[in-house]
N, C-alpha and C. Protein backbone atom coordinates (compact mmCIF):
# COMPACT_ATOMS: atom_id res chain seq x y z
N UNK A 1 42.06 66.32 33.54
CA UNK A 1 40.70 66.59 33.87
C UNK A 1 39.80 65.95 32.81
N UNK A 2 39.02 65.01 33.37
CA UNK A 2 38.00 64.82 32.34
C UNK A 2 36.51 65.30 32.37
N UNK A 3 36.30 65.21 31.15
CA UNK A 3 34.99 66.06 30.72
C UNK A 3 33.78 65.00 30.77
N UNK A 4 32.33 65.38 30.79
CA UNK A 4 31.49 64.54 30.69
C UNK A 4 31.44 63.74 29.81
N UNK A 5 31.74 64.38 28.55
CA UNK A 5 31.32 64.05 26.95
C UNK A 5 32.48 62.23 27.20
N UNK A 6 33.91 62.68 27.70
CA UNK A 6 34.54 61.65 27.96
C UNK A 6 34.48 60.46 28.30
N UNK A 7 33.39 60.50 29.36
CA UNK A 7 32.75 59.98 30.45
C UNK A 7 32.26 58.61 29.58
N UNK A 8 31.08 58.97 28.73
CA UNK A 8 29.98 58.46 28.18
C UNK A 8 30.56 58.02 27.04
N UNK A 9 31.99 58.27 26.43
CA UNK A 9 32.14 57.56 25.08
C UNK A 9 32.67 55.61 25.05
N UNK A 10 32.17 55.11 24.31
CA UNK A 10 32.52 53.84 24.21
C UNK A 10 33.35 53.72 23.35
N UNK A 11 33.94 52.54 23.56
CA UNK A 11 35.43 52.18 22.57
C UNK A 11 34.63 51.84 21.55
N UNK A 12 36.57 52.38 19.93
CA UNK A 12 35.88 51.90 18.93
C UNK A 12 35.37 50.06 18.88
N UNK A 13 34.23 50.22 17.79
CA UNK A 13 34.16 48.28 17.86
C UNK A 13 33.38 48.36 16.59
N UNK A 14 33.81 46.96 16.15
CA UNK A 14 33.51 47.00 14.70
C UNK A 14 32.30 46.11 14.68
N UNK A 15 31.33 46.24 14.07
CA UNK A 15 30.21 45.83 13.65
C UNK A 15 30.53 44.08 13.04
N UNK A 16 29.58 43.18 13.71
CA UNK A 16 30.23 41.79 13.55
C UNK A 16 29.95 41.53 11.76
N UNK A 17 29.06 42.58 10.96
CA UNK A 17 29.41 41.34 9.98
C UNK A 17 30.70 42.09 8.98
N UNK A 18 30.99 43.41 9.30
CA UNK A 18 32.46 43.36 9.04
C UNK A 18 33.41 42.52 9.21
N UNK A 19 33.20 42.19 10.15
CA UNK A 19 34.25 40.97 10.73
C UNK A 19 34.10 39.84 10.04
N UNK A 20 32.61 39.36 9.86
CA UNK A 20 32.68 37.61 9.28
C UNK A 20 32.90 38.22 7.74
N UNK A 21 32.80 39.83 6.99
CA UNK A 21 33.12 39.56 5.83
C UNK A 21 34.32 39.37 5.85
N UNK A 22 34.88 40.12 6.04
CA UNK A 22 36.73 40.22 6.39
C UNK A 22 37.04 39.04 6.22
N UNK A 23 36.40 38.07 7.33
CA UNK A 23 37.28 36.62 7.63
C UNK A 23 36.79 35.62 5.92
N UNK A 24 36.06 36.04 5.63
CA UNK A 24 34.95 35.57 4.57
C UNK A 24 35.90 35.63 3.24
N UNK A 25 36.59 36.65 3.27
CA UNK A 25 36.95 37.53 2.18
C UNK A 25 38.72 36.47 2.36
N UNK A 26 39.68 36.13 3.52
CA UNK A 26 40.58 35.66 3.55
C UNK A 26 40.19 33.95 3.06
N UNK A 27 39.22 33.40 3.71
CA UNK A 27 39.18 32.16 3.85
C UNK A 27 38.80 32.20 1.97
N UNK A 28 38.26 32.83 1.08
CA UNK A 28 38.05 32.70 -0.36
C UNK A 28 39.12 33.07 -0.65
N UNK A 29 40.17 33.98 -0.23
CA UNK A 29 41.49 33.48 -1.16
C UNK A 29 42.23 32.73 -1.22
N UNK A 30 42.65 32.13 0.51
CA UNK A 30 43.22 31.13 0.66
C UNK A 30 42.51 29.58 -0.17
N UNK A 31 41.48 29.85 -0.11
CA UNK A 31 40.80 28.52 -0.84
C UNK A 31 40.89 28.21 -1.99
N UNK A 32 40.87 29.68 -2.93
CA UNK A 32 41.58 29.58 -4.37
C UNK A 32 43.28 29.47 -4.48
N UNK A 33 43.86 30.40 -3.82
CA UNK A 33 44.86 30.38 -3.90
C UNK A 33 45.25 28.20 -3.81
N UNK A 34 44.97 27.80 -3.05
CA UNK A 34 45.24 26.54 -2.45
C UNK A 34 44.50 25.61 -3.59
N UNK A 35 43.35 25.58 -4.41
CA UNK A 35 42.63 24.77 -4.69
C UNK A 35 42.31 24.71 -6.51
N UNK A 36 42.97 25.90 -6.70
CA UNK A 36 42.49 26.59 -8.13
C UNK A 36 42.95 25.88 -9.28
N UNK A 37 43.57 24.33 -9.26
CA UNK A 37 44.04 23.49 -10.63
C UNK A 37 42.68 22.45 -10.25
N UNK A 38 41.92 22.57 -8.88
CA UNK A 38 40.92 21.74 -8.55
C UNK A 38 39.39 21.96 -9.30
N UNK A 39 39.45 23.59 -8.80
CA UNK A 39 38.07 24.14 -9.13
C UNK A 39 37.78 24.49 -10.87
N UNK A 40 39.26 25.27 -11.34
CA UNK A 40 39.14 25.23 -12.77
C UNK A 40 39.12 23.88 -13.63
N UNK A 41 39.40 22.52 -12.97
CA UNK A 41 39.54 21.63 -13.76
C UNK A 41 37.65 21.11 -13.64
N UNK A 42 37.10 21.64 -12.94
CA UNK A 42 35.72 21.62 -12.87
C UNK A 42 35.43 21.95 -13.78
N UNK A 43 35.35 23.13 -14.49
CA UNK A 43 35.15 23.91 -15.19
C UNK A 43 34.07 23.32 -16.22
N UNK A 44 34.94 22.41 -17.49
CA UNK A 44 33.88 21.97 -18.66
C UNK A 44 33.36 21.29 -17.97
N UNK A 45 32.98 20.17 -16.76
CA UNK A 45 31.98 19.54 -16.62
C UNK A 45 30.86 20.14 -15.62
N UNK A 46 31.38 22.10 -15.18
CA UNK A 46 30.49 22.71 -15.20
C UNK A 46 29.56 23.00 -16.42
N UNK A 47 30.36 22.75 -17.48
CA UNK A 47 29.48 24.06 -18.03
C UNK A 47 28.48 22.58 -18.93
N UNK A 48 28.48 21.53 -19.22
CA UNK A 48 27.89 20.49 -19.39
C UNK A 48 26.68 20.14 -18.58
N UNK A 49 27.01 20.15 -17.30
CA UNK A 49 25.65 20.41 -16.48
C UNK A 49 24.95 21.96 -16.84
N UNK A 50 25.35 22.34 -17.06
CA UNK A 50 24.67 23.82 -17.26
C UNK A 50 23.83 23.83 -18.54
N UNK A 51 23.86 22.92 -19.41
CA UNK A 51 22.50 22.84 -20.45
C UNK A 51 21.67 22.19 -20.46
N UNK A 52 21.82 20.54 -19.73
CA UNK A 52 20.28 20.16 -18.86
C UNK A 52 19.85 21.29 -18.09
N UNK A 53 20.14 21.99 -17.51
CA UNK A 53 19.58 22.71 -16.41
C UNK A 53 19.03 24.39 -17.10
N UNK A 54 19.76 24.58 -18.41
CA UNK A 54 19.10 25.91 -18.67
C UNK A 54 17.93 24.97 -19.83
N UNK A 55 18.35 24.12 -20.47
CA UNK A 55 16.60 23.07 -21.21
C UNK A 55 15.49 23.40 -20.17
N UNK A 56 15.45 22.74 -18.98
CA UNK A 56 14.94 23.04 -18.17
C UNK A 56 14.06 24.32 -17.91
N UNK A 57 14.81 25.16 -17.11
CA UNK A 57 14.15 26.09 -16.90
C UNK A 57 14.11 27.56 -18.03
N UNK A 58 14.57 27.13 -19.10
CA UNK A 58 14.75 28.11 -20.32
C UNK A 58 13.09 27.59 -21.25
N UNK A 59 12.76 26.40 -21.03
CA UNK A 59 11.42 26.28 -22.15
C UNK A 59 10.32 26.28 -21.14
N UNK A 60 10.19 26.97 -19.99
CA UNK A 60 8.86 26.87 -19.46
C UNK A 60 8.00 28.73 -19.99
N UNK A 61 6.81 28.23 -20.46
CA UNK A 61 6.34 28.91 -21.04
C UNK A 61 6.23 28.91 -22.41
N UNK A 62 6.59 27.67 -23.22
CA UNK A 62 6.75 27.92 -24.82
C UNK A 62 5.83 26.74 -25.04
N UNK A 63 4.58 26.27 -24.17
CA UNK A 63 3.01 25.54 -24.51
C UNK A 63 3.97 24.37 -24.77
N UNK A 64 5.12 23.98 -23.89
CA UNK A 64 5.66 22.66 -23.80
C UNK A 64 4.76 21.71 -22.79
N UNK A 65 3.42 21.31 -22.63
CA UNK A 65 3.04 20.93 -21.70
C UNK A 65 2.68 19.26 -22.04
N UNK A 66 2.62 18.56 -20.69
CA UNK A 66 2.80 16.89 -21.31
C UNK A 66 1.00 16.68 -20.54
N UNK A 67 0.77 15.72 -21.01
CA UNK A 67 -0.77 14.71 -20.23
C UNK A 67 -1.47 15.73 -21.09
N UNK A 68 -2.56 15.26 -20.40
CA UNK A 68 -4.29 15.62 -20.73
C UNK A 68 -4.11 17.02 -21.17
N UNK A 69 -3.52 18.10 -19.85
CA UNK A 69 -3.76 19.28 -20.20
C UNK A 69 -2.97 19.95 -21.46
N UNK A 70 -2.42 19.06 -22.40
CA UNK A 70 -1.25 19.76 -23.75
C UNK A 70 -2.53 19.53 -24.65
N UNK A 71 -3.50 18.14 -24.71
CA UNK A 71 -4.79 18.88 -25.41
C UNK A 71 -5.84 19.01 -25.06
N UNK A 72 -5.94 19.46 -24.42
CA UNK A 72 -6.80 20.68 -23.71
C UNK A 72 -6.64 21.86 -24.15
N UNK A 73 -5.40 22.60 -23.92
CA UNK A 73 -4.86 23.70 -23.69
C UNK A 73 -4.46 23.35 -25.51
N UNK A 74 -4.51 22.74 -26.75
CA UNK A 74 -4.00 23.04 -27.88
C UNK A 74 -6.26 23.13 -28.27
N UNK A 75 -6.58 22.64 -27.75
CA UNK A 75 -7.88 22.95 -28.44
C UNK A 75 -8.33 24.10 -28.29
N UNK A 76 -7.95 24.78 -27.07
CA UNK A 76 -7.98 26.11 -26.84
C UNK A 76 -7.73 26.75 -27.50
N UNK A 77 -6.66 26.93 -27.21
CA UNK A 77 -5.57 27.96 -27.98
C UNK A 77 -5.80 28.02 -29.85
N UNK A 78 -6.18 26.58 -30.20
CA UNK A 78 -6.61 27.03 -31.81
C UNK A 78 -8.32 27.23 -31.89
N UNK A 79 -9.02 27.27 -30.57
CA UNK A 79 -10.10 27.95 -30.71
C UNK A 79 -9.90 29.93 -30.71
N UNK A 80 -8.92 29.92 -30.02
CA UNK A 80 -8.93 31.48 -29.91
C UNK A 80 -7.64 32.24 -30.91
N UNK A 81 -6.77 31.12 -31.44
CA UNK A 81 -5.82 31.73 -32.58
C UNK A 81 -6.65 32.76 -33.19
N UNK A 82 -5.60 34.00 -33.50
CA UNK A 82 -5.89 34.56 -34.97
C UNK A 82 -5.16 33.85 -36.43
N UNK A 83 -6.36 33.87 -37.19
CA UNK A 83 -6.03 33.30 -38.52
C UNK A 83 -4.84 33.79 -38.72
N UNK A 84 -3.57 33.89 -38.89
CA UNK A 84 -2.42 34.15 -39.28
C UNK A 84 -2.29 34.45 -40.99
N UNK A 85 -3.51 33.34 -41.65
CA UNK A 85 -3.69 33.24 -43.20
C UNK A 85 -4.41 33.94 -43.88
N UNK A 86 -5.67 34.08 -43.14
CA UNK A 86 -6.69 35.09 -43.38
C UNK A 86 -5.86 36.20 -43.92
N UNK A 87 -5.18 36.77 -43.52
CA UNK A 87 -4.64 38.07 -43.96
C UNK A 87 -3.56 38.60 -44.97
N UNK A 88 -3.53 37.26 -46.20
CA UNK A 88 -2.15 37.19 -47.03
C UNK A 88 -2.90 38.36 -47.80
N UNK A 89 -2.08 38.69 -48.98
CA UNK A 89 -2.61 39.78 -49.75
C UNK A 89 -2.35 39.43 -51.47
N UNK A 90 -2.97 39.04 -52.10
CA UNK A 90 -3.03 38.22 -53.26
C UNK A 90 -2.66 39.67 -54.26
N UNK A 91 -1.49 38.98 -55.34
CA UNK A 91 -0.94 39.64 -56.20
C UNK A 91 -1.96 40.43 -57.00
């Protein structure tokens, strides 16, 4: 005998991005497993590119600026400095 509640239930089913992680999750081991004297031999000429690229985006903000606006922006900036000297304290 079936019941209403029966009636109306749908099969289990798994949510698709379970699925593409799952498949996601095999295809990255097989790829290391298979490739890993490839990718680690990358390695130091990763990490060589990796200091042009932190020069880069590691000195923006330290009044590294090129053309017209570096004096511009230095006439400024030592118009509005605080004296740093002004304030020694004599023996």
């Amino acid at each position: 005998m079936t019941t209403q509640s029966d009636a109306h239930r749908q099969p289990f089913r798994i949510p698709l991005w379970v699925g593409a992680a799952v498949f996601g999750a095999i295809a990255v081991f097989f790829l290391w497993e298979e490739h890993r004297a490839h990718l680690l031999g990358a390695l130091p000429y990763l990490l060589l590119l990796a200091c042009p690229l932190m020069h880069l985006f590691m000195h923006r903000g330290h009044g590294h600026d090129a053309g017209a606006l570096s004096s511009q922006n230095s006439d400024d900036s030592q118009a509005h400095a605080p004296d740093c000297h002004a304030r020694r304290i004599s023996p």
